[in-house]
N, C-alpha and C. Protein backbone atom coordinates (compact mmCIF):
# COMPACT_ATOMS: atom_id res chain seq x y z
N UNK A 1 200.30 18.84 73.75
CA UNK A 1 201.38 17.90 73.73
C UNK A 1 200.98 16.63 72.99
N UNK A 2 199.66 15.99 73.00
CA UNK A 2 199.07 14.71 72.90
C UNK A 2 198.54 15.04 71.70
N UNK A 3 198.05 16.25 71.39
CA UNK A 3 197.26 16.61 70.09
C UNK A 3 195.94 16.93 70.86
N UNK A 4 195.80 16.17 71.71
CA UNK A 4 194.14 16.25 72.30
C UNK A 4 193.78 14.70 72.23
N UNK A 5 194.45 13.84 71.85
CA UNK A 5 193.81 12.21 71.60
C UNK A 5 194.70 10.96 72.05
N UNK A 6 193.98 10.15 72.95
CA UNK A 6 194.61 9.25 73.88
C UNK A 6 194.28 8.21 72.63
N UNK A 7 195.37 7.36 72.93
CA UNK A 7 195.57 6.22 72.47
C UNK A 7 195.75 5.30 73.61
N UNK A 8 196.02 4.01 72.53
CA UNK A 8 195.73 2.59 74.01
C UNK A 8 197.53 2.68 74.52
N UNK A 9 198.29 3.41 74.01
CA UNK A 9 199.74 3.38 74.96
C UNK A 9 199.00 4.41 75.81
N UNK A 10 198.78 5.30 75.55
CA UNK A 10 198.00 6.15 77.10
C UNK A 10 197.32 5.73 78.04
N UNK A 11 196.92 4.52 77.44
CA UNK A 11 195.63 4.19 78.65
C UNK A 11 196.35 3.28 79.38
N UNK A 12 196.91 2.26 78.57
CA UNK A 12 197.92 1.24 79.18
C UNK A 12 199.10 2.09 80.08
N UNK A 13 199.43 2.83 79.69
CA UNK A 13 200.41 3.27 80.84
C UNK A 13 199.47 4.16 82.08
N UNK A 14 198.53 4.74 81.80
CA UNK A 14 197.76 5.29 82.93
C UNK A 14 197.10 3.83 83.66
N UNK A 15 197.11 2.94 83.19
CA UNK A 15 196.52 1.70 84.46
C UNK A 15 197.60 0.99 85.01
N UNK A 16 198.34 1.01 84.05
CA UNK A 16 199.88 0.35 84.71
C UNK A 16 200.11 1.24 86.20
N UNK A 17 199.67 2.69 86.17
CA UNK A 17 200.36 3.62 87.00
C UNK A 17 199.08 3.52 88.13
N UNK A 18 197.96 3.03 87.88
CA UNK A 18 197.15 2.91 88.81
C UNK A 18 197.27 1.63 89.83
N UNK A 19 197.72 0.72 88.97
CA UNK A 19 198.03 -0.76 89.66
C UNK A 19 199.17 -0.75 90.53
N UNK A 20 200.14 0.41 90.05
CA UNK A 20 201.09 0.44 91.13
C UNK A 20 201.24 1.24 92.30
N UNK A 21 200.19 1.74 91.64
CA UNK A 21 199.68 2.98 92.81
C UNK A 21 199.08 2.01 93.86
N UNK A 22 198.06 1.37 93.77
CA UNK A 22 196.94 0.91 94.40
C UNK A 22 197.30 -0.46 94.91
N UNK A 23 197.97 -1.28 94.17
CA UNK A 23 197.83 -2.69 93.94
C UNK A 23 196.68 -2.88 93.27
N UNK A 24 197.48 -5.00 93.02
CA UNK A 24 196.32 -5.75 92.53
C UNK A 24 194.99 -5.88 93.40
N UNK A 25 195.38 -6.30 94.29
CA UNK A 25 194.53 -6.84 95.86
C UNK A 25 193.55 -5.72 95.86
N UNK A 26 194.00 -4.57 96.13
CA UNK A 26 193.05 -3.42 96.54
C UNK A 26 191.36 -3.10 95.30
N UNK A 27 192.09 -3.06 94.23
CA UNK A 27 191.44 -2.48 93.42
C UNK A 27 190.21 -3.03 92.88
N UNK A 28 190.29 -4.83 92.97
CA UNK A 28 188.50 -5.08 93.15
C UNK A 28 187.71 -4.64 94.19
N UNK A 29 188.47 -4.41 95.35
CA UNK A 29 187.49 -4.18 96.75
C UNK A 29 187.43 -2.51 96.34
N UNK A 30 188.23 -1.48 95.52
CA UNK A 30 187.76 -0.66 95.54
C UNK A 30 186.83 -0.30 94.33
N UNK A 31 186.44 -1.06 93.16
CA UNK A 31 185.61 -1.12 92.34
C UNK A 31 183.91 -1.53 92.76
N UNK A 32 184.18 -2.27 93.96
CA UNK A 32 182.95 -2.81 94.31
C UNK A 32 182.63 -1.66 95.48
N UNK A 33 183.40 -1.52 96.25
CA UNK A 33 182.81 -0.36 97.11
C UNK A 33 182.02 0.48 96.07
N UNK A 34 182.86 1.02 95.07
CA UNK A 34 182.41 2.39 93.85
C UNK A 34 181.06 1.95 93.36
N UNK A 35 181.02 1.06 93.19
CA UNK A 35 180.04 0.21 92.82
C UNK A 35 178.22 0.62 93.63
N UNK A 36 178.92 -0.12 94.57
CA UNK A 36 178.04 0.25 96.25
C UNK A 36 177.50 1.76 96.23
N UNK A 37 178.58 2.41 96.39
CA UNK A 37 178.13 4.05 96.22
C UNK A 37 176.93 5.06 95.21
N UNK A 38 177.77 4.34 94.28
CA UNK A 38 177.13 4.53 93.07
C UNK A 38 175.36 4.26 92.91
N UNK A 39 175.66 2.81 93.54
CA UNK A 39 173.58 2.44 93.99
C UNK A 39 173.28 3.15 94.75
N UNK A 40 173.83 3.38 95.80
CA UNK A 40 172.65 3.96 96.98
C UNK A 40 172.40 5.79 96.87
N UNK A 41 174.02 6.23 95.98
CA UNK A 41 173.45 7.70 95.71
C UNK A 41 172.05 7.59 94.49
N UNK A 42 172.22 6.76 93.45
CA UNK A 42 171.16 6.47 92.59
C UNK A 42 169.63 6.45 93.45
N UNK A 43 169.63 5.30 94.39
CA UNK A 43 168.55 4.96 95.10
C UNK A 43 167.99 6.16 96.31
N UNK A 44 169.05 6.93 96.52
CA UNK A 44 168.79 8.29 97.66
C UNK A 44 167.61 9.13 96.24
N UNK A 45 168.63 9.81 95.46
CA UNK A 45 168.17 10.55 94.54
C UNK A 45 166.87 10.28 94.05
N UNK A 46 166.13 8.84 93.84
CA UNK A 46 165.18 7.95 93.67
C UNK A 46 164.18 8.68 94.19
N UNK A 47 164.65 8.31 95.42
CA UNK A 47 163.68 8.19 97.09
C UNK A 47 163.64 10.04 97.15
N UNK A 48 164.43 10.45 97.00
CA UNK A 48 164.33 12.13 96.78
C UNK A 48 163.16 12.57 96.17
N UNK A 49 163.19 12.84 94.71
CA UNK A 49 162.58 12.57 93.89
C UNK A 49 161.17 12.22 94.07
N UNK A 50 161.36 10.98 94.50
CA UNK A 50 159.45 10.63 94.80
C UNK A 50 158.94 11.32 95.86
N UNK A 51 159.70 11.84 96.99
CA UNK A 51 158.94 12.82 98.23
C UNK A 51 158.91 13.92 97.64
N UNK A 52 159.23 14.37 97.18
CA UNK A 52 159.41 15.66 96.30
C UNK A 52 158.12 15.86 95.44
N UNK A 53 158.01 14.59 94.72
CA UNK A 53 156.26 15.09 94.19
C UNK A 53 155.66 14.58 94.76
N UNK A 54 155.52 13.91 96.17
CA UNK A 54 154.43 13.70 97.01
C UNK A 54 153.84 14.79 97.61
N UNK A 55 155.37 15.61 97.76
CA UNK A 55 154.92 16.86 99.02
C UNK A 55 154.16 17.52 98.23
N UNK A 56 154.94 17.50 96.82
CA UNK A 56 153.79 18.79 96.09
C UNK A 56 152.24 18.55 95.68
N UNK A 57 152.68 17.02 95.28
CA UNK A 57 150.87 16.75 95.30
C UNK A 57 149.75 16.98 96.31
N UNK A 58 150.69 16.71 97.93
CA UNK A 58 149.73 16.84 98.80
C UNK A 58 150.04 17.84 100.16
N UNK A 59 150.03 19.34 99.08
CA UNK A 59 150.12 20.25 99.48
C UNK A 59 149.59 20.34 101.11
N UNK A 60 149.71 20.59 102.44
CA UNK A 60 148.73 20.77 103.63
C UNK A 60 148.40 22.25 103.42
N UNK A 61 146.72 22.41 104.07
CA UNK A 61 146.57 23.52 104.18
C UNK A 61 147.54 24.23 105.70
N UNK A 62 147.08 25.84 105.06
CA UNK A 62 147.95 26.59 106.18
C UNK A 62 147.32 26.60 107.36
N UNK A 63 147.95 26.49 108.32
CA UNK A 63 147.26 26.12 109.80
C UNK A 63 146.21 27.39 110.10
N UNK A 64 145.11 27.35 110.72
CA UNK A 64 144.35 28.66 111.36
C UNK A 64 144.90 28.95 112.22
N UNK A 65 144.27 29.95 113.10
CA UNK A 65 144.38 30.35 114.85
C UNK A 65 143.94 28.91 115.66
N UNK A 66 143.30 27.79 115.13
CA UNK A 66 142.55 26.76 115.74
C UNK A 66 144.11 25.70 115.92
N UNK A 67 144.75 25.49 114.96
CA UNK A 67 145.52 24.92 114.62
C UNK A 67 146.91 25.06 114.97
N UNK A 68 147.26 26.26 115.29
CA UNK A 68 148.58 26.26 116.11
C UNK A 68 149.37 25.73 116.92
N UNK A 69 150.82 26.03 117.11
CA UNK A 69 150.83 24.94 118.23
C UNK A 69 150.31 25.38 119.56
N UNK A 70 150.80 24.33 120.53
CA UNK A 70 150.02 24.70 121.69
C UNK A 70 151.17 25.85 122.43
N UNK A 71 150.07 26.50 123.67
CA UNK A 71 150.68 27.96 123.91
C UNK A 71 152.33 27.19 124.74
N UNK A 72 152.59 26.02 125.50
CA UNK A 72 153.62 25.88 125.85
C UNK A 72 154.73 25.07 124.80
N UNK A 73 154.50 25.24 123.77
CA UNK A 73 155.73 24.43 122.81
C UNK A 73 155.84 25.46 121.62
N UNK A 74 156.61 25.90 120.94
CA UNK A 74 157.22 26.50 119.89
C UNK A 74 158.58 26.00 119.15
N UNK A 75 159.16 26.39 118.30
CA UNK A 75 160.30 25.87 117.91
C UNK A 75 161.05 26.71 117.87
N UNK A 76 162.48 26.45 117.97
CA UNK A 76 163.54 27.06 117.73
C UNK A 76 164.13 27.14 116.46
N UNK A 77 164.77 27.87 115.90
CA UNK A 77 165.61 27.83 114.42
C UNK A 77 166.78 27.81 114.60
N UNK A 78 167.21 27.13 113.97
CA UNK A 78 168.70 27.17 114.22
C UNK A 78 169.21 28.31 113.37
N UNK A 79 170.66 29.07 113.76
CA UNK A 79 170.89 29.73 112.80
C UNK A 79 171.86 29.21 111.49
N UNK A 80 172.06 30.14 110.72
CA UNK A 80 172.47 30.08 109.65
C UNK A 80 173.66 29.43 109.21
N UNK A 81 174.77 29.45 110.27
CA UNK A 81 175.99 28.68 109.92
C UNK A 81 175.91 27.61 111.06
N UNK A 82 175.01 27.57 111.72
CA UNK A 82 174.14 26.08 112.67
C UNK A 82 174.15 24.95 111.68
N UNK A 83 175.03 23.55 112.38
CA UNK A 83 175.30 22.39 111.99
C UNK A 83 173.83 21.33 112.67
N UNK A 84 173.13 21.86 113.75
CA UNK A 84 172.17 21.35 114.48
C UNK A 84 170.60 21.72 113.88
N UNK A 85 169.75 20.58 113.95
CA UNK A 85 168.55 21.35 113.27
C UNK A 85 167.50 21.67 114.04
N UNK A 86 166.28 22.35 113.74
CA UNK A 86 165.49 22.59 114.94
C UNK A 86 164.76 22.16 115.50
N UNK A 87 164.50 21.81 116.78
CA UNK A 87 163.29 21.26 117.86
C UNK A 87 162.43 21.60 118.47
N UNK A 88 161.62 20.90 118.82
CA UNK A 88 160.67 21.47 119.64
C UNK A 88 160.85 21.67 121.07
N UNK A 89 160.49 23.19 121.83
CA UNK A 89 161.15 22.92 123.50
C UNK A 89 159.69 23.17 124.12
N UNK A 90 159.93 22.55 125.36
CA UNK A 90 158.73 23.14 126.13
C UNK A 90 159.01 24.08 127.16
N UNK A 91 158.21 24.96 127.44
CA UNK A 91 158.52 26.26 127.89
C UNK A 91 157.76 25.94 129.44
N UNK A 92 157.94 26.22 130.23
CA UNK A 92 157.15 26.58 131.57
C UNK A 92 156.06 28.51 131.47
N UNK A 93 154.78 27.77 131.41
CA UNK A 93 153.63 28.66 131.71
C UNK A 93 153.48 29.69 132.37
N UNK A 94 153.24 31.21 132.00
CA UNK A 94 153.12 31.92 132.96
C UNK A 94 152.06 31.04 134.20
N UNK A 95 150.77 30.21 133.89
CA UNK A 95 149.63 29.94 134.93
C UNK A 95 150.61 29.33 136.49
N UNK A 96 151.37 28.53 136.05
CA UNK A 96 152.28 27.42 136.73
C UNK A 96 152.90 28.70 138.18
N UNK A 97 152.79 29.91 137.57
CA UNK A 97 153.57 30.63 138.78
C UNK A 97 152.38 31.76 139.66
N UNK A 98 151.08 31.73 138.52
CA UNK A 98 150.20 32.32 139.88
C UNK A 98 149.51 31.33 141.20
């Protein structure tokens, strides 16, 4: 319809249609929120990023038989379409009942 190429009557009428959409009032507080967002997904991704080659730099070795956990704590997994993540429970001892 357009050819494929906006001109400034396109743009001018697509902000005209945003201002009346939105208002005046609204639309700095929603530029600065966008704004806001915009940093802290930047600064997550950052902070991502740098644990990411920490972990790999400082690989842990794999635990022995010495190293396990102890015989009354294990973890649970959550399953697969599980919104909850997993913990540690403590179990009561067979010793506790002789």
């Amino acid at each position: 319809m357009f050819g494929g190429k906006i001109g400034p009557a396109e743009i001018i009428l697509v902000l005209v249609v945003i201002i009346l959409l939105f208002g005046a009032k609204k639309l700095p507080d929603m530029a600065r929120s966008l704004g806001k967002s915009a940093r802290i997904l930047k600064s997550e991704a950052k902070a991502m990023k740098a644990e990411s080659q920490d972990t790999a730099a400082a690989a842990p070795p794999q635990p022995g038989p010495a190293e396990e956990q102890q015989p009354g704590q294990r973890t649970i997994q959550a399953a697969p379409g599980d919104v909850t993540s997993s913990r540690p429970v403590s179990e009561p001892t067979d010793s506790a009942q002789r």
